[in-house]
Protein backbone atom coordinates (compact mmCIF):
# COMPACT_ATOMS: atom_id res chain seq x y z
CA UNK A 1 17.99 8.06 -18.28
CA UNK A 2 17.16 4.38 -16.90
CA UNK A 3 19.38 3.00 -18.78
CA UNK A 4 22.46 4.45 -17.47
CA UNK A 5 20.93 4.72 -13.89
CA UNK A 6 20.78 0.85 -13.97
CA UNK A 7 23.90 0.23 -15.91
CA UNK A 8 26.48 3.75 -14.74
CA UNK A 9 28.67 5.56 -16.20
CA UNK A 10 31.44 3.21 -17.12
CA UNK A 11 29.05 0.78 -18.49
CA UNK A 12 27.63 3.26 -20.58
CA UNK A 13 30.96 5.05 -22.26
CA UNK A 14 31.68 1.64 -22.83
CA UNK A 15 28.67 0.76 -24.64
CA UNK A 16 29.71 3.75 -26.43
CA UNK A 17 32.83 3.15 -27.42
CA UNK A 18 31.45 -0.23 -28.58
CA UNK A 19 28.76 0.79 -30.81
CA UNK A 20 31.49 3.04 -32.61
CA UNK A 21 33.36 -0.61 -33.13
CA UNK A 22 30.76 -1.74 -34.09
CA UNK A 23 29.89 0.80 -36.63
CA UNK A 24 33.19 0.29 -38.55
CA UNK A 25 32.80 -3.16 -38.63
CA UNK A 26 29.75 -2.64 -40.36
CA UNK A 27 31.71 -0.91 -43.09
CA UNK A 28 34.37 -3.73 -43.96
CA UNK A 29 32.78 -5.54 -46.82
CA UNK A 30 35.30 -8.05 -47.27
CA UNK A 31 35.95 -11.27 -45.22
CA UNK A 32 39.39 -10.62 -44.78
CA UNK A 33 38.82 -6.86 -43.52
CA UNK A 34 36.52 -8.06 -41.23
CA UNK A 35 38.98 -11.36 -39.61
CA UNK A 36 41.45 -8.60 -39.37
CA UNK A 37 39.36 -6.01 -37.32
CA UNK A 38 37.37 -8.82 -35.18
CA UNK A 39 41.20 -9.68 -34.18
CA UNK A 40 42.98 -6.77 -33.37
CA UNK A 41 39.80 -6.47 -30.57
CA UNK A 42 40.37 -10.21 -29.38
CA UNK A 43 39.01 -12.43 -31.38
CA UNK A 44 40.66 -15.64 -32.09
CA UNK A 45 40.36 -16.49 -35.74
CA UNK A 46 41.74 -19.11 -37.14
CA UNK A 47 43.04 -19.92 -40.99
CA UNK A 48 41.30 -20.43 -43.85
CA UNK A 49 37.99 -19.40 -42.29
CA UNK A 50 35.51 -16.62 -44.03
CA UNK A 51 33.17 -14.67 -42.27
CA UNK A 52 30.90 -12.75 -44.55
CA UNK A 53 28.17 -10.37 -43.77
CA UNK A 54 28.01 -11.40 -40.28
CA UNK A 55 26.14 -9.37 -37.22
CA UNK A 56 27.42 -9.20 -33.51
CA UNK A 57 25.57 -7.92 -31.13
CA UNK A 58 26.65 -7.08 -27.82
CA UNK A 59 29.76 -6.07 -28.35
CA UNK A 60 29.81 -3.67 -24.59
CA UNK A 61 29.42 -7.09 -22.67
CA UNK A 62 32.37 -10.01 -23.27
CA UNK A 63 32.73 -8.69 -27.16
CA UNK A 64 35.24 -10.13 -29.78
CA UNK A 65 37.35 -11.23 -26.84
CA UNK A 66 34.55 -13.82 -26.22
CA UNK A 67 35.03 -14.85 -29.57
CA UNK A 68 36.81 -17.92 -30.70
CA UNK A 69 36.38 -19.80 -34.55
CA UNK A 70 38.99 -22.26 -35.39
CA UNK A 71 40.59 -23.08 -39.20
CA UNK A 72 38.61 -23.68 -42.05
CA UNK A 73 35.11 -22.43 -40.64
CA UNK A 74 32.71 -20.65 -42.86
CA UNK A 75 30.27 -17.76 -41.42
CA UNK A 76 27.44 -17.04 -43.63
CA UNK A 77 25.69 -13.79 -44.49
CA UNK A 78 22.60 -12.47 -41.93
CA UNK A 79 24.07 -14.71 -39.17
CA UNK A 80 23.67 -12.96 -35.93
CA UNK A 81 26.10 -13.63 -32.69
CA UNK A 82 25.02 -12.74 -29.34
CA UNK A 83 28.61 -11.31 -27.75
CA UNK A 84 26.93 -10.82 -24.28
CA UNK A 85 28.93 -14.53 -23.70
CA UNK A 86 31.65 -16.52 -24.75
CA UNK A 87 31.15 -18.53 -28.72
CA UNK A 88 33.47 -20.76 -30.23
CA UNK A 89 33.44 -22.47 -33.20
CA UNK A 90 35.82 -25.51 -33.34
CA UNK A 91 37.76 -26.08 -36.43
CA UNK A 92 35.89 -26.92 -40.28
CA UNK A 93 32.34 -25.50 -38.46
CA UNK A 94 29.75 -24.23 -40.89
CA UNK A 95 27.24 -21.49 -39.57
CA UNK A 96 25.19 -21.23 -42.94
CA UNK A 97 23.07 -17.98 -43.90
CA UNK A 98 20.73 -16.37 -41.08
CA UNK A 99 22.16 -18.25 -37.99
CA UNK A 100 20.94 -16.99 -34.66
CA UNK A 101 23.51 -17.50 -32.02
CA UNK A 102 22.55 -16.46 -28.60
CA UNK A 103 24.82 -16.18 -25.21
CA UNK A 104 22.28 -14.96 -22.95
CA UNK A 105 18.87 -14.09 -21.50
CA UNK A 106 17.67 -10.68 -20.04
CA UNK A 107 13.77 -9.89 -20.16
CA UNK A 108 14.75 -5.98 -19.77
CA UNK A 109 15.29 -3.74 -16.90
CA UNK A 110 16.19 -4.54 -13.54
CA UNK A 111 12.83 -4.17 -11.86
CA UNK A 112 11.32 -5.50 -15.02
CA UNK A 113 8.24 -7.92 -13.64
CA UNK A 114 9.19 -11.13 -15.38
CA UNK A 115 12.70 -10.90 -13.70
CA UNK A 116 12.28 -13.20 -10.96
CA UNK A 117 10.78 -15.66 -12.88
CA UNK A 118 13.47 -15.26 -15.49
CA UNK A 119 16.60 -13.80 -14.03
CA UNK A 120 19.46 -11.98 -16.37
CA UNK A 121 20.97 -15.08 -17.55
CA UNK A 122 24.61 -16.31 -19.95
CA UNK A 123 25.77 -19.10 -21.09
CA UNK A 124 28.59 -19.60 -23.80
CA UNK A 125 28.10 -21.74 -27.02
CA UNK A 126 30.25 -24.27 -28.85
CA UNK A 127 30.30 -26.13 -31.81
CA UNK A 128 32.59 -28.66 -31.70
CA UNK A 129 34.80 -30.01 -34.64
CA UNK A 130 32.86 -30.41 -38.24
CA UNK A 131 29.53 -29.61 -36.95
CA UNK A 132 26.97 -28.29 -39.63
CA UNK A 133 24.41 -25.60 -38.71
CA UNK A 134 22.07 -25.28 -41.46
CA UNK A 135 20.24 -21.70 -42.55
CA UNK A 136 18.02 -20.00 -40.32
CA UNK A 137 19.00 -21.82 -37.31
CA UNK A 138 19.08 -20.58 -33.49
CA UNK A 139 20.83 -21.54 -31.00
CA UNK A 140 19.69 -20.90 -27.22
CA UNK A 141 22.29 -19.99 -24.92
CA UNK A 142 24.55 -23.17 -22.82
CA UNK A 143 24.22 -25.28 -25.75
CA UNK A 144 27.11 -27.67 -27.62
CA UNK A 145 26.73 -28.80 -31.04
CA UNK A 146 28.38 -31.96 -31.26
CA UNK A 147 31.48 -33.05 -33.42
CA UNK A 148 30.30 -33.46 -36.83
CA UNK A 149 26.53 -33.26 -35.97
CA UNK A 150 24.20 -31.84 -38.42
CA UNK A 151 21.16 -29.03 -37.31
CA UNK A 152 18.77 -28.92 -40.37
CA UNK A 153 17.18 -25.57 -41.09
CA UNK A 154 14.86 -23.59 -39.31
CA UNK A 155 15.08 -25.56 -35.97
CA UNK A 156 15.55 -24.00 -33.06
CA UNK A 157 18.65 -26.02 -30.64
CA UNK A 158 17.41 -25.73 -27.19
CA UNK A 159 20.07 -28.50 -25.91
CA UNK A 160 22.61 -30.32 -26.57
CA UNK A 161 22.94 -31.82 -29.68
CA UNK A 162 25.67 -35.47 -29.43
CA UNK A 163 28.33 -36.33 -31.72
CA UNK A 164 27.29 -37.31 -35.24
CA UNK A 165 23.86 -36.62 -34.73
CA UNK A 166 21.15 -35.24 -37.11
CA UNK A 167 18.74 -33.19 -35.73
CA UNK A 168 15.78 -31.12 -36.62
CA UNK A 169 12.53 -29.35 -35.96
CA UNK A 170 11.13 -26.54 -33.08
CA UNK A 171 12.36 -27.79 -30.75
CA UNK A 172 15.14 -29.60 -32.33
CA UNK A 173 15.27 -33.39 -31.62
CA UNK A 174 17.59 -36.25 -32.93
CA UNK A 175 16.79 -37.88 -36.11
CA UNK A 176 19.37 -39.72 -36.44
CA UNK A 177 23.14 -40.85 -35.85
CA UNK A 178 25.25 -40.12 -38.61
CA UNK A 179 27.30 -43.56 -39.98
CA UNK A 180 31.26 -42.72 -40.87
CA UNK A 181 33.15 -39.36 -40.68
């Protein structure tokens, strides 16, 4: 199988071993099952914050250890997170419904013909302190939200967004800086 030829053995069981992890997380349908699962594998979760039907994906590559959200963040349902690299959520973040969070880049197999023009690629993601991602959001890998900036929904973050800053649109661009906070 390619797959395995390109990745080996180890790779593979633990891609295996993964996908069973990530099976039973599947089943947990309450927030608190699922803060208690994501940290006995490594996650860092802090208090007060809910993570509802969320999706990794991933998991075989830096996993829930990659994983940091701070107190008082909210995770909501359909978001995906890209586990292949490193994303942390600062404290009182909001990921609203449908979120796409992604750590890395990878146009397919090693000897795929779009690899030298776009090599295997990852880059972790933060959102710093009070930032606000709005539904159906996504994030491209290497990029910080800024403290208490705003992302309205459906744009698509291809850089970094500053503190207190509204932004918006495909790609997103700054609409304006937020007075206060």
């Amino acid at each position: 199988m390619k797959a395995t030829e390109e990745i080996g053995v180890e790779k593979t069981i633990r891609f295996i071993v993964y996908a069973i992890l990530q099976f039973i997380y599947g089943l947990l349908i309450l927030p608190p099952l699922r803060k208690v699962f994501l940290t006995l594998l490594g996650a860092k979760i802090g208090s007060n914050s809910i993570i509802m039907n969320v999706k990794f994906f991933n998991w075989h590559h830096k996993g829930p250890q990659g994983l940091v959200i701070g107190s008082d963040c909210f995770i909501g349902d359909e978001t995906l997170i890209d586990l292949y690299g490193s994303v942390t959520l600062e404290n009182e973040v909001t990921l609203a419904q449908r979120v796409t969070v992604l750590t890395h880049l990878n146009v397919g197999y090693f000897d795929h013909p779009l690899q030298k023009y776009f090599p295997k690629s990852t880059k972790p993601v933060l959102f710093k302190r009070g930032s606000v991602i709005a539904a159906t959001v996504t994030i491209l890998p290497g990029v910080t939200i800024g403290h208490q900036s705003f992302v309205a929904a459906g744009s698509v973050v291809t850089k970094n967004v500053p503190d207190k800053t509204l932004v918006a649109g495909v790609p997103a661009r700054s609409i304006r800086k937020i007075k206060g906070g």
